[in-house]
Structures are given as structure tokens and as C-alpha cells.
N, C-alpha and C. Protein backbone atom coordinates (compact mmCIF):
# COMPACT_ATOMS: atom_id res chain seq x y z
N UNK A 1 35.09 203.40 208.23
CA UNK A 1 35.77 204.59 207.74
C UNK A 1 36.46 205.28 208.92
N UNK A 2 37.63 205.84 208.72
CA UNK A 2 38.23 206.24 209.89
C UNK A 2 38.19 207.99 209.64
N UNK A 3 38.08 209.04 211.05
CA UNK A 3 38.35 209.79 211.26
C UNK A 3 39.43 210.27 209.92
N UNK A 4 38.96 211.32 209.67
CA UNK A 4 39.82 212.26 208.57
C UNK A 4 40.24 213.96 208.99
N UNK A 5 41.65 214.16 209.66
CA UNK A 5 42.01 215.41 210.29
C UNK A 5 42.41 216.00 208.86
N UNK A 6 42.38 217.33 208.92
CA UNK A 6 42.50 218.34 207.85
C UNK A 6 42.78 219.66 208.51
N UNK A 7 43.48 220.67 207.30
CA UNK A 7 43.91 221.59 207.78
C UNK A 7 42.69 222.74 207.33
N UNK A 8 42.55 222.96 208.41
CA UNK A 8 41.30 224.34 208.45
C UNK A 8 42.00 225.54 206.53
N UNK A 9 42.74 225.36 206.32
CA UNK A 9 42.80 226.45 205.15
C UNK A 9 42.64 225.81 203.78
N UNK A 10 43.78 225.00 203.98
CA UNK A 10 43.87 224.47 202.31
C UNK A 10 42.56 222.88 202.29
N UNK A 11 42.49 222.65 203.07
CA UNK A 11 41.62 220.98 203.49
C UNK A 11 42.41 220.19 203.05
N UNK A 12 43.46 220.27 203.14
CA UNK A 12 44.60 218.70 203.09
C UNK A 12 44.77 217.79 204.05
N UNK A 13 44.65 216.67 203.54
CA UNK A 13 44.84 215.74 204.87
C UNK A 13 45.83 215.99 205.66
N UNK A 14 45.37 215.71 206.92
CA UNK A 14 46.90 215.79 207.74
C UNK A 14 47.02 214.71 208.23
N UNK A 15 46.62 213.32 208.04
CA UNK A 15 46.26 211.98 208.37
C UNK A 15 46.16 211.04 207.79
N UNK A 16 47.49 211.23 206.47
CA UNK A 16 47.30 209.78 205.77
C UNK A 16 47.68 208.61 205.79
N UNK A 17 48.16 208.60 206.86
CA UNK A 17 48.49 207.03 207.46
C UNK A 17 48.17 206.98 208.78
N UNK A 18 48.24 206.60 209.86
CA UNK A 18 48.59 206.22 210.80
C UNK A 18 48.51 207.78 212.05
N UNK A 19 49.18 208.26 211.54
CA UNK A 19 49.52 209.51 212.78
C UNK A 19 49.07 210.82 212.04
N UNK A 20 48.80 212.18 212.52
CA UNK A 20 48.59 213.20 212.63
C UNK A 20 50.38 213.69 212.21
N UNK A 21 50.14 214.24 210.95
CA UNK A 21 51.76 215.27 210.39
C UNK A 21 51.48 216.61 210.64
N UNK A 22 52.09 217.24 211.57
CA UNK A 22 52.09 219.03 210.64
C UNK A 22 53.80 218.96 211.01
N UNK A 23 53.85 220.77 210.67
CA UNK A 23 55.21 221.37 210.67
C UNK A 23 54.99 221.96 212.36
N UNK A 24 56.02 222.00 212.62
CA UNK A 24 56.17 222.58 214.11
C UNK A 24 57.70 223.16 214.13
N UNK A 25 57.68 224.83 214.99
CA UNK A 25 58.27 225.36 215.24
C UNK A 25 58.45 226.22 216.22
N UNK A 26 59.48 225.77 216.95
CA UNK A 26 59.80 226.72 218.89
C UNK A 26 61.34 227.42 217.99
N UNK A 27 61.41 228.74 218.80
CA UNK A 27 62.35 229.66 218.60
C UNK A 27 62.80 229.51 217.00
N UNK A 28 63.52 229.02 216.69
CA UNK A 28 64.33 229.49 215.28
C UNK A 28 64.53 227.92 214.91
N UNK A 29 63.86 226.99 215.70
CA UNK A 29 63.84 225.80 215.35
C UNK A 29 62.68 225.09 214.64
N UNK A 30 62.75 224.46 213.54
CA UNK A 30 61.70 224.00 212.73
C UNK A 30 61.84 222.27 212.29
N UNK A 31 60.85 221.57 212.73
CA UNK A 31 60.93 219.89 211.82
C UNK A 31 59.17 220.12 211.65
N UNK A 32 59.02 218.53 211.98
CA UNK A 32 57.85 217.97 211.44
C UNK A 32 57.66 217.18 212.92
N UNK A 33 56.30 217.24 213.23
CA UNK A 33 55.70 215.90 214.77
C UNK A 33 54.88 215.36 214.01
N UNK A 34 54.42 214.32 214.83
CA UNK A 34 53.92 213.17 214.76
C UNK A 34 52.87 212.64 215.69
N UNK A 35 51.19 212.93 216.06
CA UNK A 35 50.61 213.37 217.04
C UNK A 35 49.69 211.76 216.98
N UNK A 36 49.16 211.60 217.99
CA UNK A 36 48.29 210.38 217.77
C UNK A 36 46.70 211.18 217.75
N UNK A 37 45.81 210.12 216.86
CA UNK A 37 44.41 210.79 216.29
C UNK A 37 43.89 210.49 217.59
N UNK A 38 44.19 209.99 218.65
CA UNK A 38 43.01 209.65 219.64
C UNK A 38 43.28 210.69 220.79
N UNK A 39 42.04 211.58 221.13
CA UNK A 39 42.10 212.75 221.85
C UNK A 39 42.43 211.65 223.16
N UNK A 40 43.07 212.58 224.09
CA UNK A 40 44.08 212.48 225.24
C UNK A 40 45.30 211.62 225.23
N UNK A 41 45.48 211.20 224.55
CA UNK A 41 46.85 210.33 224.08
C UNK A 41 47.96 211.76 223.58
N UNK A 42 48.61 211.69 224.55
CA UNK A 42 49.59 212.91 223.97
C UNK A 42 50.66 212.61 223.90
N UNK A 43 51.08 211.32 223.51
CA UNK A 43 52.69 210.69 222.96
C UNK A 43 52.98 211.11 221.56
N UNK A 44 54.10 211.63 221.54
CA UNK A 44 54.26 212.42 220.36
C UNK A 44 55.64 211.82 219.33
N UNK A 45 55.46 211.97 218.81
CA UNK A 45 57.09 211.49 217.72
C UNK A 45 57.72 213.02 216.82
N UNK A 46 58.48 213.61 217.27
CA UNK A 46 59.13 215.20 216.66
C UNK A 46 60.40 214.89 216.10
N UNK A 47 60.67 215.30 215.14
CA UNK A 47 62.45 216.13 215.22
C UNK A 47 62.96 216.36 216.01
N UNK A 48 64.09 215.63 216.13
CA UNK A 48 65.15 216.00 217.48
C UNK A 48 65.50 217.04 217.74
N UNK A 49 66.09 218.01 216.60
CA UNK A 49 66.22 219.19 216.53
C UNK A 49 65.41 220.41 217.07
N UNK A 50 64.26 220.31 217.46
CA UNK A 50 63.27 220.80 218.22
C UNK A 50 62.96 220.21 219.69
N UNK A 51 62.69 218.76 219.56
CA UNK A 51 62.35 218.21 221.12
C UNK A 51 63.69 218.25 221.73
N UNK A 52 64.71 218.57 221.38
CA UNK A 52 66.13 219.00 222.10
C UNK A 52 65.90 220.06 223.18
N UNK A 53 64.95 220.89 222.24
CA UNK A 53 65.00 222.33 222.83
C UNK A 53 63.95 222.87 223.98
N UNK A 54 62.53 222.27 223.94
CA UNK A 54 61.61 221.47 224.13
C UNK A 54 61.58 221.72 225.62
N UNK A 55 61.03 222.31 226.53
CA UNK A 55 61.26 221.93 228.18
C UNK A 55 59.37 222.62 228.68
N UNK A 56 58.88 222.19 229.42
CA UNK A 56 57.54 222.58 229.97
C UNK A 56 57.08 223.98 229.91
N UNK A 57 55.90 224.67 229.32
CA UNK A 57 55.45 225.76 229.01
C UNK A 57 56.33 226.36 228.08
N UNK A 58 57.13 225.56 227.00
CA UNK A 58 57.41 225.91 225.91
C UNK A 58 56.20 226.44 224.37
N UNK A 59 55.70 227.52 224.33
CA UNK A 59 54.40 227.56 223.29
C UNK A 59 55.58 227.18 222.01
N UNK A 60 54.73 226.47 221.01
CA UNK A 60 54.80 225.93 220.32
C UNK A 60 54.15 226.46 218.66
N UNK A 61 54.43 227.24 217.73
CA UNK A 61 53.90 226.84 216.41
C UNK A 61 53.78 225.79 215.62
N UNK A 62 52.33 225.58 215.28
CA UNK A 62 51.89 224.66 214.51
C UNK A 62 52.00 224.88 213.48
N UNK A 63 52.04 224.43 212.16
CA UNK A 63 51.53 224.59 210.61
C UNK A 63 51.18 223.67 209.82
N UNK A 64 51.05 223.83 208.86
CA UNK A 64 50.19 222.75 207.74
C UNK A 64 51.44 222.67 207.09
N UNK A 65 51.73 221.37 207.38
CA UNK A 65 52.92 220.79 205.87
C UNK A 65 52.81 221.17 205.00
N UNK A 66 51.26 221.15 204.16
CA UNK A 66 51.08 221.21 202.69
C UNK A 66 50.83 222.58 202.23
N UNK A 67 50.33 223.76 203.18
CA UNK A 67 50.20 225.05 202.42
C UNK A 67 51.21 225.78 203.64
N UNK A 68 51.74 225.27 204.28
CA UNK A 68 52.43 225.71 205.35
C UNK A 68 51.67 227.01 206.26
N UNK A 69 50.27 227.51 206.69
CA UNK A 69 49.49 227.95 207.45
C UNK A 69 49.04 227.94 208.55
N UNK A 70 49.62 228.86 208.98
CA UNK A 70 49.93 228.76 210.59
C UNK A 70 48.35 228.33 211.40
N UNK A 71 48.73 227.24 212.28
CA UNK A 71 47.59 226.87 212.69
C UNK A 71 46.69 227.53 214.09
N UNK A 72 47.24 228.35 214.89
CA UNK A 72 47.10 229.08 215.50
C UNK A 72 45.50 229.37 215.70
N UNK A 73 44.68 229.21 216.67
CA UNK A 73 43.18 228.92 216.80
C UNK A 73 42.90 230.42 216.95
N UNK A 74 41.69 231.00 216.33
CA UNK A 74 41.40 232.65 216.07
C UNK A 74 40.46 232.58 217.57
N UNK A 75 40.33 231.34 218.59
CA UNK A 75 39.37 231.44 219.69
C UNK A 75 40.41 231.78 220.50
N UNK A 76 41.39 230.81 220.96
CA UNK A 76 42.48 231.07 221.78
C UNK A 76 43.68 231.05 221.42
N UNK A 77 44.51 232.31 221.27
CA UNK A 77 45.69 231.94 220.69
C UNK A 77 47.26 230.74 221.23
N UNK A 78 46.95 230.54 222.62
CA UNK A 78 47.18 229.36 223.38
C UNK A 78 46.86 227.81 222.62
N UNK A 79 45.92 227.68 221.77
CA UNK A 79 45.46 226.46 220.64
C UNK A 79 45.57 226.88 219.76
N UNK A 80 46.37 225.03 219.00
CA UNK A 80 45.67 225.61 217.64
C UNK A 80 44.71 224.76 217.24
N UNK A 81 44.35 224.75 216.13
CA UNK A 81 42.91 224.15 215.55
C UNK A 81 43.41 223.40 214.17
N UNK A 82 42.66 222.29 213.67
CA UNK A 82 42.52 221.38 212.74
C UNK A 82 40.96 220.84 212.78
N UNK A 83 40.71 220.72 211.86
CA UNK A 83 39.40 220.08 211.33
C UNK A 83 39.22 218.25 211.37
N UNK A 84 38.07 217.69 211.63
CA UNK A 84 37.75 216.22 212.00
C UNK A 84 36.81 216.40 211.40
N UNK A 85 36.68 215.00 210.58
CA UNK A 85 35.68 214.53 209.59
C UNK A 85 35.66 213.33 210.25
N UNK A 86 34.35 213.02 210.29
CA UNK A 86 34.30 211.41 210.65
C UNK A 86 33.31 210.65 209.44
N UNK A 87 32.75 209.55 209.94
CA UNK A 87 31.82 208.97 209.42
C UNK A 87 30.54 209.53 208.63
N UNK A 88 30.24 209.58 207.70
CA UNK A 88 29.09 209.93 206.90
C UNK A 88 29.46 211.75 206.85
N UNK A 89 31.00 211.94 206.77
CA UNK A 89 31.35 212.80 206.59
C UNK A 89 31.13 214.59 208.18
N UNK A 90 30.77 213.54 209.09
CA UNK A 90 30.41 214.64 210.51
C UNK A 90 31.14 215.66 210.68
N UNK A 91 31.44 216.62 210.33
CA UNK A 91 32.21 217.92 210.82
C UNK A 91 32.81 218.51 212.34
N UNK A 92 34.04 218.51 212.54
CA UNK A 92 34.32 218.93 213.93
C UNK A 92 35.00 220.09 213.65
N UNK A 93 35.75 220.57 214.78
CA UNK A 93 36.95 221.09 215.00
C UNK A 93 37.86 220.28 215.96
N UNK A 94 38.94 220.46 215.84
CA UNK A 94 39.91 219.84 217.47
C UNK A 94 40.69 221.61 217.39
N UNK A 95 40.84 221.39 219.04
CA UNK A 95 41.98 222.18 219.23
C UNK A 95 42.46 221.93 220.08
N UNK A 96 43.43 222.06 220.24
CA UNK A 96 44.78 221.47 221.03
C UNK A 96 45.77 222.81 221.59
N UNK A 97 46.36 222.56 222.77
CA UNK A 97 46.99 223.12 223.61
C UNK A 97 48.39 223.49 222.73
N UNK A 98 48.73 224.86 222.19
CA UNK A 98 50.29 225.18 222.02
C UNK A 98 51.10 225.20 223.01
N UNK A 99 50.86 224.65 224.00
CA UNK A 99 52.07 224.79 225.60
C UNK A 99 52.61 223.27 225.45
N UNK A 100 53.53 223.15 225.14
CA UNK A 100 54.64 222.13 225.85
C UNK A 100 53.81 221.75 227.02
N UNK A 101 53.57 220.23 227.01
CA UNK A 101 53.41 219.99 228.51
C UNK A 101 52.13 219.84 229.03
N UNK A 102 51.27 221.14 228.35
CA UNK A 102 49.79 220.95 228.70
C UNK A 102 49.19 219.93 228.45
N UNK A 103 48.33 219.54 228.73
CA UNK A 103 47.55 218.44 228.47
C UNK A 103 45.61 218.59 228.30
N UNK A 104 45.55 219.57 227.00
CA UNK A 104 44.29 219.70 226.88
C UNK A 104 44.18 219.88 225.43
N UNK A 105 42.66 219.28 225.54
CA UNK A 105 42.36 218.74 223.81
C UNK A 105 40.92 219.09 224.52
N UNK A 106 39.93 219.70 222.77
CA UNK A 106 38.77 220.41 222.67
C UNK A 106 37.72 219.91 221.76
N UNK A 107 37.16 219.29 221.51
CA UNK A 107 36.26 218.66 219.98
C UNK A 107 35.17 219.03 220.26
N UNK A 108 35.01 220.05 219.14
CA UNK A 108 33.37 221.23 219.38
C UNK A 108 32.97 220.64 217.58
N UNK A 109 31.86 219.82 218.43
CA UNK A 109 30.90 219.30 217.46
C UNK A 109 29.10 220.42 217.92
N UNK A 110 29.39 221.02 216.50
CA UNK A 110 28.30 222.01 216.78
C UNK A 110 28.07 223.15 218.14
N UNK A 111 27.40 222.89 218.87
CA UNK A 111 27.19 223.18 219.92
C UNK A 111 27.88 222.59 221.70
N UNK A 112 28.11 221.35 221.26
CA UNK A 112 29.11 220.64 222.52
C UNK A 112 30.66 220.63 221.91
N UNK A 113 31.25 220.64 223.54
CA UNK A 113 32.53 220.76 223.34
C UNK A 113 32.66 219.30 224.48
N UNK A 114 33.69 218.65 224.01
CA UNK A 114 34.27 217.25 224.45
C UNK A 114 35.62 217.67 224.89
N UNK A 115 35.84 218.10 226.46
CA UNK A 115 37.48 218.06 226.38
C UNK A 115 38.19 216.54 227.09
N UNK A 116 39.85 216.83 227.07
CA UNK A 116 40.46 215.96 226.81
C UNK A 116 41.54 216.19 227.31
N UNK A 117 42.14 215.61 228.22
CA UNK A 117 43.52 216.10 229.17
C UNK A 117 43.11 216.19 230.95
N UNK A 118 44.46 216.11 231.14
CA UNK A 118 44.37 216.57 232.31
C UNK A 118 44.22 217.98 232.58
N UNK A 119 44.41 218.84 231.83
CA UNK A 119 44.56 220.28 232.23
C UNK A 119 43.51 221.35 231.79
N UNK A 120 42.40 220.53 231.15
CA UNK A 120 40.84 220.83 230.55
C UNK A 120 40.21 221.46 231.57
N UNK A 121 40.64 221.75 233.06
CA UNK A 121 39.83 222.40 234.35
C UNK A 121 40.29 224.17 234.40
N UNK A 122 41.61 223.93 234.00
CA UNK A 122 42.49 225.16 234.66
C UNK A 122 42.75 225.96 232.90
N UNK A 123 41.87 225.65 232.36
CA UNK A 123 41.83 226.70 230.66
C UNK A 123 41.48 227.78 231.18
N UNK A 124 40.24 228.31 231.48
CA UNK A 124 40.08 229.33 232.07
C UNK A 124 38.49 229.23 231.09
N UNK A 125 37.70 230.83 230.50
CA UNK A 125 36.98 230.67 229.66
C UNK A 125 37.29 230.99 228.33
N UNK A 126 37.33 230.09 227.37
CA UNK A 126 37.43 230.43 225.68
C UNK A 126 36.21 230.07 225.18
N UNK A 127 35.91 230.72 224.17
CA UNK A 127 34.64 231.22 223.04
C UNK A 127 35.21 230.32 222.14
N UNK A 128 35.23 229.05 221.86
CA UNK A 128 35.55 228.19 220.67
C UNK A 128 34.44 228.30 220.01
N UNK A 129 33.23 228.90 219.54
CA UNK A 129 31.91 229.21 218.78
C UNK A 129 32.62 231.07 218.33
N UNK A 130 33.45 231.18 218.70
CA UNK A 130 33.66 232.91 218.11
C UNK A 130 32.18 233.65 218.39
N UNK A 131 31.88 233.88 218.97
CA UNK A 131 30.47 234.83 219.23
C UNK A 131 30.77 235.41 220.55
């Protein structure tokens, strides 16, 4: 059974084939990316119309294709967040870096956090448990 990403509001897949879909939007520009499910792999597939515009420490809005809900993480507003289901149904979170460029990924299973990137040193401190 493979990993199942979902959107923290509505629980729609965001993973029904192959790649990770949401909506993404910088300045007044809006398409759709294309993310790979395997944390630190940050090769991406976007709308031209956006990765045109696109240059390093660009923050980035996320959303949910299907209820269109901004994905924006309530721990750090720098991430946003999506939900991971795995095997026998395991519950995660991911959150991922809104900066152009960054390179950090978060998977807080319960109590541990798994990061992912090169840039996982220089986050600083975030409360991904909200407490």
C-alpha cells in the first residue's frame, strides 16, 4: 500500500497518481505543481506561468485543488502542511518550506519529527505539536 497525502481540511487526496497536486500561487500568479512524495527530493513540475516568475526566497501559496484551502501551517507560517497516511492507515503530518529555494521538509509522527533538506539546521525553533 502506498503512502496516501491529503489535504488537512477537506481529506482529499492530493496523490492520485504518481506525484503530489495542489494549487500554487506567487504574486497575482496562479497554476497547479507537481511535488515528488519522497521527502528531500525537491524536483518539482509547475506552470510556467508561475516558475517564470519564480527566483530564490520567493514565499509561495499553497492550496488544495479540491476545496481550494489555503495550506499555510498554523505552527509556522513559513510551511505549509498536508497530511500522510501510510500503511495500516499511520497518521502524519508533512510540512514543507513556502520559500522558493529552501530545502526543508518536517514529518511529525506523534511525538518525533523526521526532517528533510538541506536547510533543516538554519529553521530556527517551531512548535509543530502547537503547545
Amino acid at each position: 500500500m502506498k503512502n496516501t497525502f491529503s489535504c488537512p481540511h477537506c481529506e482529499s487526496v492530493l496523490n492520485p497518481s504518481v506525484k503530489i497536486l495542489l494549487g500554487v500561487k506567487y504574486r497575482n500568479k496562479k497554476g497547479l505543481v507537481l511535488l515528488s512524495p519522497q521527502p528531500g527530493n525537491y524536483k518539482f513540475i509547475c506552470d510556467s506561468s508561475v516558475s517564470a516568475v519564480l527566483k530564490p526566497g520567493s514565499t509561495l501559496n499553497f492550496f488544495c485543488p479540491v476545496c481550494s484551502a489555503d495550506l499555510v501551517s498554523p505552527a509556522n507560517k513559513k510551511f505549509a502542511e498536508i497530511n500522510l497516511s501510510g500503511p495500516g492507515d499511520h497518521f502524519r503530518k508533512v510540512e514543507f518550506s513556502r520559500i522558493f529555494g529552501t530545502h526543508a521538509t518536517f514529518i511529525i509522527d506523534g511525538d518525533n519529527i523526521t526532517p528533510f533538506g538541506d536547510e533543516v539546521d538554519g529553521i530556527g525553533s517551531t512548535n509543530f505539536f502547537g503547545s
